[in-house]
PDB file of N, CA and C in Angstrom:
ATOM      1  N   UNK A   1     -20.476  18.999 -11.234  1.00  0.00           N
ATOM      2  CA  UNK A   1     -20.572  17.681 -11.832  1.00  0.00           C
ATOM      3  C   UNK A   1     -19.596  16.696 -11.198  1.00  0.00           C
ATOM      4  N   UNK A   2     -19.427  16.852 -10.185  1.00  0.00           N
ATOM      5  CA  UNK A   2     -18.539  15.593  -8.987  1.00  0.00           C
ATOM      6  C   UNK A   2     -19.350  14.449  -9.530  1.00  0.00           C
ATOM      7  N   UNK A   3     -18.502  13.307  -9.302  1.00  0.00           N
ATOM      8  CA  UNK A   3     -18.728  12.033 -10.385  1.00  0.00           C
ATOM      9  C   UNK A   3     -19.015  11.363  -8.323  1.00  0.00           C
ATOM     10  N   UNK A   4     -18.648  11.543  -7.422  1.00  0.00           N
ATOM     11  CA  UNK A   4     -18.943  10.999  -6.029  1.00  0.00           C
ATOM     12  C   UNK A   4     -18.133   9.781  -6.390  1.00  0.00           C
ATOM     13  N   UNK A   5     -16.801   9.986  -6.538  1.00  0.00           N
ATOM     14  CA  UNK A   5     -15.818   8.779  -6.307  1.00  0.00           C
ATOM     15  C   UNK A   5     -14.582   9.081  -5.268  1.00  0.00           C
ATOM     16  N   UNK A   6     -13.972   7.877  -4.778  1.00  0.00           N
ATOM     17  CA  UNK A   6     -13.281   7.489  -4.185  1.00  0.00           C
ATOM     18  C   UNK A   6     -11.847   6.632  -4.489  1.00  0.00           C
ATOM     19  N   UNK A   7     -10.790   7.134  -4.581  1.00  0.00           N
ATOM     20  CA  UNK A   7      -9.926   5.511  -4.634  1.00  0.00           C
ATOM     21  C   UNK A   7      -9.114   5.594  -4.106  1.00  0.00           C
ATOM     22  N   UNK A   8      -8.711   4.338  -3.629  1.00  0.00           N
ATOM     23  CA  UNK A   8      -7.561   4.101  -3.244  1.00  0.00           C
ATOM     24  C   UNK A   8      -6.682   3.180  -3.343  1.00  0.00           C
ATOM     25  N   UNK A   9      -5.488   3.722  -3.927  1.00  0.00           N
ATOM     26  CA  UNK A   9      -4.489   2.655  -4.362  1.00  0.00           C
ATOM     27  C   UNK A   9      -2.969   2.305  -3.389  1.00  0.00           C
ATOM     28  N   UNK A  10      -2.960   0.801  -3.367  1.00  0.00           N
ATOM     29  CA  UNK A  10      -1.963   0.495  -2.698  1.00  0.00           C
ATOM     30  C   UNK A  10      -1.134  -0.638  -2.765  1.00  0.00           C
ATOM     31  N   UNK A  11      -0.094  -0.657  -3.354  1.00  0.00           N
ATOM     32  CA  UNK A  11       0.913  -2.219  -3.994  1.00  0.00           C
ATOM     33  C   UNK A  11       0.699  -1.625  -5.242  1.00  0.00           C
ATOM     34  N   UNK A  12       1.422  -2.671  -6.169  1.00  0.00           N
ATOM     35  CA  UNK A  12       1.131  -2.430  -7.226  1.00  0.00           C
ATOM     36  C   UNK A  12       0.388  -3.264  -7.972  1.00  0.00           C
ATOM     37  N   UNK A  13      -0.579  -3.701  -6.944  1.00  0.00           N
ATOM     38  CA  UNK A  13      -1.668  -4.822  -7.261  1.00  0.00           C
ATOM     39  C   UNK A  13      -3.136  -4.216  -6.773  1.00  0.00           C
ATOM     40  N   UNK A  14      -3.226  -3.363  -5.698  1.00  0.00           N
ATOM     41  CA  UNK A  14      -4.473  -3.358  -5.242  1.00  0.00           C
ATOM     42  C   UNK A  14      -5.003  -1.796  -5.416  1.00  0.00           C
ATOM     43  N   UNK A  15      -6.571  -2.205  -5.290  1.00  0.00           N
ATOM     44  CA  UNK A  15      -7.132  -0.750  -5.689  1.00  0.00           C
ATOM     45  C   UNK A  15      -8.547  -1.113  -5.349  1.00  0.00           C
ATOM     46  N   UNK A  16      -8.675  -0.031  -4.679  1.00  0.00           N
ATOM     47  CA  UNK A  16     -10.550  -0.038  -4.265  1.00  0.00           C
ATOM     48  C   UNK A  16     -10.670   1.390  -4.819  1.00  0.00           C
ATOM     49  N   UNK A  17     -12.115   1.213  -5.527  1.00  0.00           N
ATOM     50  CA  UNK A  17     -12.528   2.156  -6.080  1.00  0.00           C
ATOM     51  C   UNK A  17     -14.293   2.421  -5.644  1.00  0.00           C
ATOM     52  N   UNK A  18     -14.804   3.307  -4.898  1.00  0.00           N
ATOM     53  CA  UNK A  18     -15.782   3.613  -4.287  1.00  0.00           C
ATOM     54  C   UNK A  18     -17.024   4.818  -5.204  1.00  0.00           C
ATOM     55  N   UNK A  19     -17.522   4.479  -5.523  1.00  0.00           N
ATOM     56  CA  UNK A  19     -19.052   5.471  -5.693  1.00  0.00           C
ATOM     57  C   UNK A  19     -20.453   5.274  -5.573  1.00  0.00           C
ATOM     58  N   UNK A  20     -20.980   6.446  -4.935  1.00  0.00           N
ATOM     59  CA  UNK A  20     -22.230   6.014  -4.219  1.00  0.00           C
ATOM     60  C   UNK A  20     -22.166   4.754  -2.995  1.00  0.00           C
ATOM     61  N   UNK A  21     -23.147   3.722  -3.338  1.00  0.00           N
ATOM     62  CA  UNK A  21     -23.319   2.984  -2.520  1.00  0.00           C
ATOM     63  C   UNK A  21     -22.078   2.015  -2.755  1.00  0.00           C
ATOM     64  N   UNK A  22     -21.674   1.952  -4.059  1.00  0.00           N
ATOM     65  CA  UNK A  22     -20.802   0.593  -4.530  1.00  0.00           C
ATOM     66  C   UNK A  22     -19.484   1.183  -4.116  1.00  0.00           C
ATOM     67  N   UNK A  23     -19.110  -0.610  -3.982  1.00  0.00           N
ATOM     68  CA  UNK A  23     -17.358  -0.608  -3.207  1.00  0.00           C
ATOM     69  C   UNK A  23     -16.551  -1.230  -3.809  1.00  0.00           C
ATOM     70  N   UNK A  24     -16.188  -1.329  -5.079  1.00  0.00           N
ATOM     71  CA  UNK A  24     -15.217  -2.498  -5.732  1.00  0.00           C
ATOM     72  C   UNK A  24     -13.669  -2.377  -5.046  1.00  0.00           C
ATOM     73  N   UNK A  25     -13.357  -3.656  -5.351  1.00  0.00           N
ATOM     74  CA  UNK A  25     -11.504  -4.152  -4.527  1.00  0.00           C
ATOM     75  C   UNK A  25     -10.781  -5.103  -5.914  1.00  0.00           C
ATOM     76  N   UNK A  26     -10.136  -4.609  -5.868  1.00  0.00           N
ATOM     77  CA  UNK A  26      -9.046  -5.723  -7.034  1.00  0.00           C
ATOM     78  C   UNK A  26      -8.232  -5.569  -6.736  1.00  0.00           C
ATOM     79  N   UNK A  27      -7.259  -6.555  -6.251  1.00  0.00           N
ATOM     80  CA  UNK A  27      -6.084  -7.280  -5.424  1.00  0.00           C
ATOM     81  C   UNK A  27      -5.553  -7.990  -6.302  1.00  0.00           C
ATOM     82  N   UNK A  28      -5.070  -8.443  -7.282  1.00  0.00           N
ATOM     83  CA  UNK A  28      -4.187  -8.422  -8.197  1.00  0.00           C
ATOM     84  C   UNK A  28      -5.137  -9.945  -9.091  1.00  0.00           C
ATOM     85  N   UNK A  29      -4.205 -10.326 -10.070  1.00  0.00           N
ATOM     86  CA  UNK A  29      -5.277 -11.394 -10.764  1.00  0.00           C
ATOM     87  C   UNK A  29      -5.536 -12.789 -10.296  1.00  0.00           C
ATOM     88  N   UNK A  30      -4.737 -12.982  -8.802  1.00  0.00           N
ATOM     89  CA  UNK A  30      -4.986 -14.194  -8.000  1.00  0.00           C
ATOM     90  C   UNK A  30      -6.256 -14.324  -7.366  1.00  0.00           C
ATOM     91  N   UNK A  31      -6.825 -12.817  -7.039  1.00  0.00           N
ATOM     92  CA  UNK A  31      -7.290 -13.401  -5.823  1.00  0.00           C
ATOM     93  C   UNK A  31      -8.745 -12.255  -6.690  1.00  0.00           C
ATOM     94  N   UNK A  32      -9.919 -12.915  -6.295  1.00  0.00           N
ATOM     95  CA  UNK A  32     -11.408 -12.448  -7.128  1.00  0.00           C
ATOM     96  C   UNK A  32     -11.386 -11.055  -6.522  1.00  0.00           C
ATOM     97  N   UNK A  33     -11.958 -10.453  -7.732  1.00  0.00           N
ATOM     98  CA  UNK A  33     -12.868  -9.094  -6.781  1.00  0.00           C
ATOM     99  C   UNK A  33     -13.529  -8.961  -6.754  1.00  0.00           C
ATOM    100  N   UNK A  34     -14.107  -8.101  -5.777  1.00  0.00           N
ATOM    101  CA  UNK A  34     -15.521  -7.750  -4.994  1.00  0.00           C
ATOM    102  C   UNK A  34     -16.248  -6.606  -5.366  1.00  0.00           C
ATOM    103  N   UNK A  35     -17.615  -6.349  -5.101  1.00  0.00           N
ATOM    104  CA  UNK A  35     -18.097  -5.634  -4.912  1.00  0.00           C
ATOM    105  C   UNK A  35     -19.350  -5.487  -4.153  1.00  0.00           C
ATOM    106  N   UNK A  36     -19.343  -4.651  -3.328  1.00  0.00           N
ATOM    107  CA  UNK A  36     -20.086  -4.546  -2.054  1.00  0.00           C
ATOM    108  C   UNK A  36     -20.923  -3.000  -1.932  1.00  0.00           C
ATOM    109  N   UNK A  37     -22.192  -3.807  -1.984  1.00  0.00           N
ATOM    110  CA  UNK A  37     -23.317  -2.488  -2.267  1.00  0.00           C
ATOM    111  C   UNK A  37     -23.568  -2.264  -0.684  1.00  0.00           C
ATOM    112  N   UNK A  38     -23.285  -0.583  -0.174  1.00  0.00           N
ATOM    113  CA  UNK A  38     -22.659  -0.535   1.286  1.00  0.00           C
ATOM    114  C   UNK A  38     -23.831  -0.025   2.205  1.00  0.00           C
ATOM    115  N   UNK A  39     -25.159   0.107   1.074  1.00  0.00           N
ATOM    116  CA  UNK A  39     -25.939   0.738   1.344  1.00  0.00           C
ATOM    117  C   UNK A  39     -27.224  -0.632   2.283  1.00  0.00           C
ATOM    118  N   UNK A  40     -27.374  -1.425   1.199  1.00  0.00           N
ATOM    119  CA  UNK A  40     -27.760  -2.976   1.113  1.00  0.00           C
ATOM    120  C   UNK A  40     -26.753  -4.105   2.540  1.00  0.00           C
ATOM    121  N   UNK A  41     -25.575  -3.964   2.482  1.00  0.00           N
ATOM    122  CA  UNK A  41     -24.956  -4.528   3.681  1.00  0.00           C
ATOM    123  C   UNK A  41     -23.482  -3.998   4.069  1.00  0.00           C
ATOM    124  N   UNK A  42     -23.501  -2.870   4.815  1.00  0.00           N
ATOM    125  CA  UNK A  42     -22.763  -2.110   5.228  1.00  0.00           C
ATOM    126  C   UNK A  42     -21.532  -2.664   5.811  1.00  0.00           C
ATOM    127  N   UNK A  43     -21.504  -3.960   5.870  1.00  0.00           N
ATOM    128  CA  UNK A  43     -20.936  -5.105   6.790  1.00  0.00           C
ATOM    129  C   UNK A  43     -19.473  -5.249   5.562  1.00  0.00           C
ATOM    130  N   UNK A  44     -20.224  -5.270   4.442  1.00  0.00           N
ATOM    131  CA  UNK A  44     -19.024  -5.987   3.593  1.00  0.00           C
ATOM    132  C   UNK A  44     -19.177  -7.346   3.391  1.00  0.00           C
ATOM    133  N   UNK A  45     -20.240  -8.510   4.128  1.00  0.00           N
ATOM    134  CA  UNK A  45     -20.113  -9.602   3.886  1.00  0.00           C
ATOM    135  C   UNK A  45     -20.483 -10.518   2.745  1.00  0.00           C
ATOM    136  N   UNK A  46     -21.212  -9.887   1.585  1.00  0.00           N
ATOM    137  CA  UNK A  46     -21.407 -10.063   0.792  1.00  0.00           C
ATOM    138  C   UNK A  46     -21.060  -9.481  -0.816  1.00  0.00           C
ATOM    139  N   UNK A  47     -20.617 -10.698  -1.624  1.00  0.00           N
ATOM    140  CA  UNK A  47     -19.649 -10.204  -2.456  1.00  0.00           C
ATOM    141  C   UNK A  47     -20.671 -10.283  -3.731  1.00  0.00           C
ATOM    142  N   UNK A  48     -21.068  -9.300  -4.109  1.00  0.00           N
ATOM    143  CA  UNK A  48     -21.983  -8.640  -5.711  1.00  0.00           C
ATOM    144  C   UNK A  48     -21.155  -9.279  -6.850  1.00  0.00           C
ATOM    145  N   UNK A  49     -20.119  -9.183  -6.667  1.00  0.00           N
ATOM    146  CA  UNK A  49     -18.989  -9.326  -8.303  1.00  0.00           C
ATOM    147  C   UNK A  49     -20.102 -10.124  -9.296  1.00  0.00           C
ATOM    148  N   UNK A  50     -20.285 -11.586  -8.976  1.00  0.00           N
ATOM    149  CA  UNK A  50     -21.173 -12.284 -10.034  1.00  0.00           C
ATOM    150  C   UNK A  50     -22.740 -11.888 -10.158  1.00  0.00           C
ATOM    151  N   UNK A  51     -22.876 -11.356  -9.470  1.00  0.00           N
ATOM    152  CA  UNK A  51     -24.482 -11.133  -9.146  1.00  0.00           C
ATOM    153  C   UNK A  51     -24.996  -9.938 -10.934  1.00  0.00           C
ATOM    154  N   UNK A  52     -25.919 -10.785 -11.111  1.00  0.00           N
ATOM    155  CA  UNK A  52     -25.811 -10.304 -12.819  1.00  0.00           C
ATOM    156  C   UNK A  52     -26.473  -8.726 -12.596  1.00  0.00           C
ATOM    157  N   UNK A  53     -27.247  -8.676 -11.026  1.00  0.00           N
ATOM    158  CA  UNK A  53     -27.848  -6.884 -11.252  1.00  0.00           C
ATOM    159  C   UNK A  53     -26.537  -6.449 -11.094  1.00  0.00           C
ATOM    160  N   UNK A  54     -25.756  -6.599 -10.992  1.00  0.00           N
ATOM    161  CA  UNK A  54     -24.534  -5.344 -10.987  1.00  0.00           C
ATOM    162  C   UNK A  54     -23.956  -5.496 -12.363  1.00  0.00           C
ATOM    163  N   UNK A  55     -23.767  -6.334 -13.261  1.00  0.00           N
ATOM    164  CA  UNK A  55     -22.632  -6.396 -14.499  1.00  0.00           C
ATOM    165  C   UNK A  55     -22.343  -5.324 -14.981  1.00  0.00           C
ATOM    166  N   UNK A  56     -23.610  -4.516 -15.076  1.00  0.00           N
ATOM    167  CA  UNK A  56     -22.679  -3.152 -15.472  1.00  0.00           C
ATOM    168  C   UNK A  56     -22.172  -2.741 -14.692  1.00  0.00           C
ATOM    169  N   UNK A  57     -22.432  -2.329 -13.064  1.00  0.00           N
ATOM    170  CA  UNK A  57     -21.092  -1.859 -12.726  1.00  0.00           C
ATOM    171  C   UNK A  57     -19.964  -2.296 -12.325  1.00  0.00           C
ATOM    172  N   UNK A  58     -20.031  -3.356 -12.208  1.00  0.00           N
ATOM    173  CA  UNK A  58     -18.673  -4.299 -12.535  1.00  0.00           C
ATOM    174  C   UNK A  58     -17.825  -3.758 -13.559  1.00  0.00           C
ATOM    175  N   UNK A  59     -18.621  -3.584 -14.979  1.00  0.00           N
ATOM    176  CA  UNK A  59     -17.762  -3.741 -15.843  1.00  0.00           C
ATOM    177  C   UNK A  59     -17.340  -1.883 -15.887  1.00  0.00           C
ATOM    178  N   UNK A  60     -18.072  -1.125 -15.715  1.00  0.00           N
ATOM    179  CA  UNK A  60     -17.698  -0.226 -15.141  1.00  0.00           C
ATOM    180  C   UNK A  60     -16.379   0.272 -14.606  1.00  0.00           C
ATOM    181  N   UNK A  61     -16.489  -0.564 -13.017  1.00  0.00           N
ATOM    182  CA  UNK A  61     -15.721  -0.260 -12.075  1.00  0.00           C
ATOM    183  C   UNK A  61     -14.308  -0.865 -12.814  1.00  0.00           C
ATOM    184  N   UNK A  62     -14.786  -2.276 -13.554  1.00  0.00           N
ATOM    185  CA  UNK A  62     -12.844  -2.651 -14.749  1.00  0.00           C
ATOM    186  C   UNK A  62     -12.594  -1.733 -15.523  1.00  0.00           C
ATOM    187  N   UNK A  63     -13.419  -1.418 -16.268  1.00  0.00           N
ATOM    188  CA  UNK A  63     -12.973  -0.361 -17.179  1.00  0.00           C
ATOM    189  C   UNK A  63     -12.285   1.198 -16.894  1.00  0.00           C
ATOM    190  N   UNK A  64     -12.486   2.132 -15.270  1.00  0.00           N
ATOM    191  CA  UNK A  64     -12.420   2.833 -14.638  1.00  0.00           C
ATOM    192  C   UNK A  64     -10.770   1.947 -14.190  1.00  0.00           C
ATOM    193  N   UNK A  65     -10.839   0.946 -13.566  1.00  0.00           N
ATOM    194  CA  UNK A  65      -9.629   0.083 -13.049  1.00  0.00           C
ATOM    195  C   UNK A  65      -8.648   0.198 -14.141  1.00  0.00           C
ATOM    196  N   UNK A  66      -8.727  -0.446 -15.506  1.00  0.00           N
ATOM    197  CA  UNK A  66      -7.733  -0.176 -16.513  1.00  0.00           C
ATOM    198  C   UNK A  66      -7.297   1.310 -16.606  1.00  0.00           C
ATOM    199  N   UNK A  67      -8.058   1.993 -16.405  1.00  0.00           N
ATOM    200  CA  UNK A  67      -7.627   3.536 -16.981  1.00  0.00           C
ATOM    201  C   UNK A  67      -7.122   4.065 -15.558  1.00  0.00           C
ATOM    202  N   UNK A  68      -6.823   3.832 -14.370  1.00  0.00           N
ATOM    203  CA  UNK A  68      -5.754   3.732 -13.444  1.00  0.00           C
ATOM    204  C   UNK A  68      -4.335   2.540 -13.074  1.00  0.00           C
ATOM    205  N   UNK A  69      -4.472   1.852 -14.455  1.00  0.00           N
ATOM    206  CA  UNK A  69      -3.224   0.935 -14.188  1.00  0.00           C
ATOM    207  C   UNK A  69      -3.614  -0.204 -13.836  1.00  0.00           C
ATOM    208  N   UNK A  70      -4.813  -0.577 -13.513  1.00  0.00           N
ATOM    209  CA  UNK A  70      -4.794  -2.261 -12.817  1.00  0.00           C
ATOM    210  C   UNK A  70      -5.827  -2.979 -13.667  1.00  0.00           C
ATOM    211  N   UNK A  71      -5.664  -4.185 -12.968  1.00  0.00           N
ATOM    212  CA  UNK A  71      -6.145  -5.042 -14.031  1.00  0.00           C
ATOM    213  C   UNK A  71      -5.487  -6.123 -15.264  1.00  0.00           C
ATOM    214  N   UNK A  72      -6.325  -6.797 -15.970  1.00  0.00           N
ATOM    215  CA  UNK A  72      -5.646  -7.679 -17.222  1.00  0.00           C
ATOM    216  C   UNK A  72      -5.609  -6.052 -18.475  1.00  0.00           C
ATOM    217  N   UNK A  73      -6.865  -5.455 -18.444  1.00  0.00           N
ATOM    218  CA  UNK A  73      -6.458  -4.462 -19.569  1.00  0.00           C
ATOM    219  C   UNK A  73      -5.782  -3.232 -19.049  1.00  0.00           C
ATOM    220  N   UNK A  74      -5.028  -3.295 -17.912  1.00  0.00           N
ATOM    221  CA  UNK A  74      -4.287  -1.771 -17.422  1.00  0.00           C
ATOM    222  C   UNK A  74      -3.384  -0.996 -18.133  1.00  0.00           C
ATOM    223  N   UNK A  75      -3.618   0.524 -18.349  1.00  0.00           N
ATOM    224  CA  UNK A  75      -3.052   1.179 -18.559  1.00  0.00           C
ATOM    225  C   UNK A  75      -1.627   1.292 -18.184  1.00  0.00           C
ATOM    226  N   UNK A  76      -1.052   1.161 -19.293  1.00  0.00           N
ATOM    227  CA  UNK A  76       0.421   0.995 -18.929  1.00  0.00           C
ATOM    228  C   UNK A  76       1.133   2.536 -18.400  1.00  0.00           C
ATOM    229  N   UNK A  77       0.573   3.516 -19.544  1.00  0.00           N
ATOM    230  CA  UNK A  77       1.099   4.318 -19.432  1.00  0.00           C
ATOM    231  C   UNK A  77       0.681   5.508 -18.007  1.00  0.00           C
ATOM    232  N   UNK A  78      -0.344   5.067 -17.367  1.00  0.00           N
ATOM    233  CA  UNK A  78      -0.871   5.893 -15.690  1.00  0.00           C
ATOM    234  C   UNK A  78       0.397   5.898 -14.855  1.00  0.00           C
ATOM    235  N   UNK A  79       0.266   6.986 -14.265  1.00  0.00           N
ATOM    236  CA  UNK A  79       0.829   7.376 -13.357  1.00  0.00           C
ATOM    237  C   UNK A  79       0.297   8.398 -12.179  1.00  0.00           C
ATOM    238  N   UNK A  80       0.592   7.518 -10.904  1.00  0.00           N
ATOM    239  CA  UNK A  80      -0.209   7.776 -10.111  1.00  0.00           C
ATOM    240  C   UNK A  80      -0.308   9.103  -9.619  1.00  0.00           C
ATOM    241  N   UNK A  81      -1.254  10.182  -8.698  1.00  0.00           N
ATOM    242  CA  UNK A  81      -1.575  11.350  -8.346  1.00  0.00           C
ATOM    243  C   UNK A  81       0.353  11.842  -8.267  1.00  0.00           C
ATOM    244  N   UNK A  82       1.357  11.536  -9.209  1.00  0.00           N
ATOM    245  CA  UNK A  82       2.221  12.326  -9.113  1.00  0.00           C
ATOM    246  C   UNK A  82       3.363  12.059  -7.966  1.00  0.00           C
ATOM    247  N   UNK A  83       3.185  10.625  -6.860  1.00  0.00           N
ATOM    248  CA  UNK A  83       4.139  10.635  -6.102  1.00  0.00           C
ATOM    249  C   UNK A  83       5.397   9.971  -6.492  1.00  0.00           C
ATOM    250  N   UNK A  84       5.129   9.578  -7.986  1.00  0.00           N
ATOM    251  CA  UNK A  84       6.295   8.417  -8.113  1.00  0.00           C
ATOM    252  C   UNK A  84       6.425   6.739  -7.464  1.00  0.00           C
ATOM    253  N   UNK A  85       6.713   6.452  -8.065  1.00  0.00           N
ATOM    254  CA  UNK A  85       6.858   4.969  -8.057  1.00  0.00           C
ATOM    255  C   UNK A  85       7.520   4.624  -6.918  1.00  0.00           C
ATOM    256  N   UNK A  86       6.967   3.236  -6.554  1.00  0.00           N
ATOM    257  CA  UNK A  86       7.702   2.738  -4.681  1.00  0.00           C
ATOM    258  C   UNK A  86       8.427   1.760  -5.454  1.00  0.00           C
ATOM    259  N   UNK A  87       9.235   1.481  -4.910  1.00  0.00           N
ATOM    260  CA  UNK A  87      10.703   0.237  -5.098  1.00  0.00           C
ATOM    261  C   UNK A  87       9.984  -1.079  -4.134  1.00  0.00           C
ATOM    262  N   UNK A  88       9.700  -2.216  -3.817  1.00  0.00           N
ATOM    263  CA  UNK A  88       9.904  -3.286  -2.940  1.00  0.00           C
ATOM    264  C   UNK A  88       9.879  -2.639  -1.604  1.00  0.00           C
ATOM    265  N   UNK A  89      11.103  -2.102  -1.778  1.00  0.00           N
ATOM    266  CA  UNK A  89      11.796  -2.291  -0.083  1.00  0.00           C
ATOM    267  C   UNK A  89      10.871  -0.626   0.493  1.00  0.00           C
ATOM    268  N   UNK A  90       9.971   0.063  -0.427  1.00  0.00           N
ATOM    269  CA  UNK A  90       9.374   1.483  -0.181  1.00  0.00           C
ATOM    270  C   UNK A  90      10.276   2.499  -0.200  1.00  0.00           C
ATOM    271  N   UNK A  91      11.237   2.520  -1.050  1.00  0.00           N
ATOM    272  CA  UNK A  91      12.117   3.636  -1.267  1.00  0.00           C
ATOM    273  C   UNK A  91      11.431   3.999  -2.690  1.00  0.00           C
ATOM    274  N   UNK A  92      11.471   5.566  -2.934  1.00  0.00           N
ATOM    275  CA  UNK A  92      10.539   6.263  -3.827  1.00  0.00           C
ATOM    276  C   UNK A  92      12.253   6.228  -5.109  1.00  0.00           C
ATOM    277  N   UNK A  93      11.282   5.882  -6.732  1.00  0.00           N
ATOM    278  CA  UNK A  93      12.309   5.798  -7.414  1.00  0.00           C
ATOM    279  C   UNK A  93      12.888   7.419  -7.951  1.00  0.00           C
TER     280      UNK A  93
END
């Protein structure tokens, strides 16, 4: 029962989260996120986020996002695959 996901997290702002064809990115609450059906345009140049056939997995891919820490509703209490927390300057706390 592999769920066929992917993520990857990096800052303490960004996170792409991958399954199947779909590619969501959330880069902190400045800047929009995406989602890119990879199957449909492999390119990346087109951004799904508003496109109403996806809303569910949009809302999906936020709800999956909170329950790894990011986001407006993020889990405060996640902690990542266990490496510990980076400082600024990338010294591990």
């Amino acid at each position: 029962n592999w769920n066929n996901e992917s993520i990857s997290q990096f800052g303490k702002t960004n996170l792409m989260i991958k399954r199947d064809n779909l590619k969501y990115q959330y880069y902190g609450p400045a800047i929009p996120e995406v989602l890119f059906d990879l199957e449909a345009n492999p390119d990346e140049t087109v951004n799904l986020a508003e496109d109403t056939r996806y809303t569910a997995a949009v809302t999906e891919f936020r709800r999956r996002s909170s329950e790894l820490g990011y986001g407006p509703q993020a889990d405060p209490s996640y902690r990542n695959a266990g490496y510990g927390a980076i400082k600024e300057t990338g010294e591990k706390l």
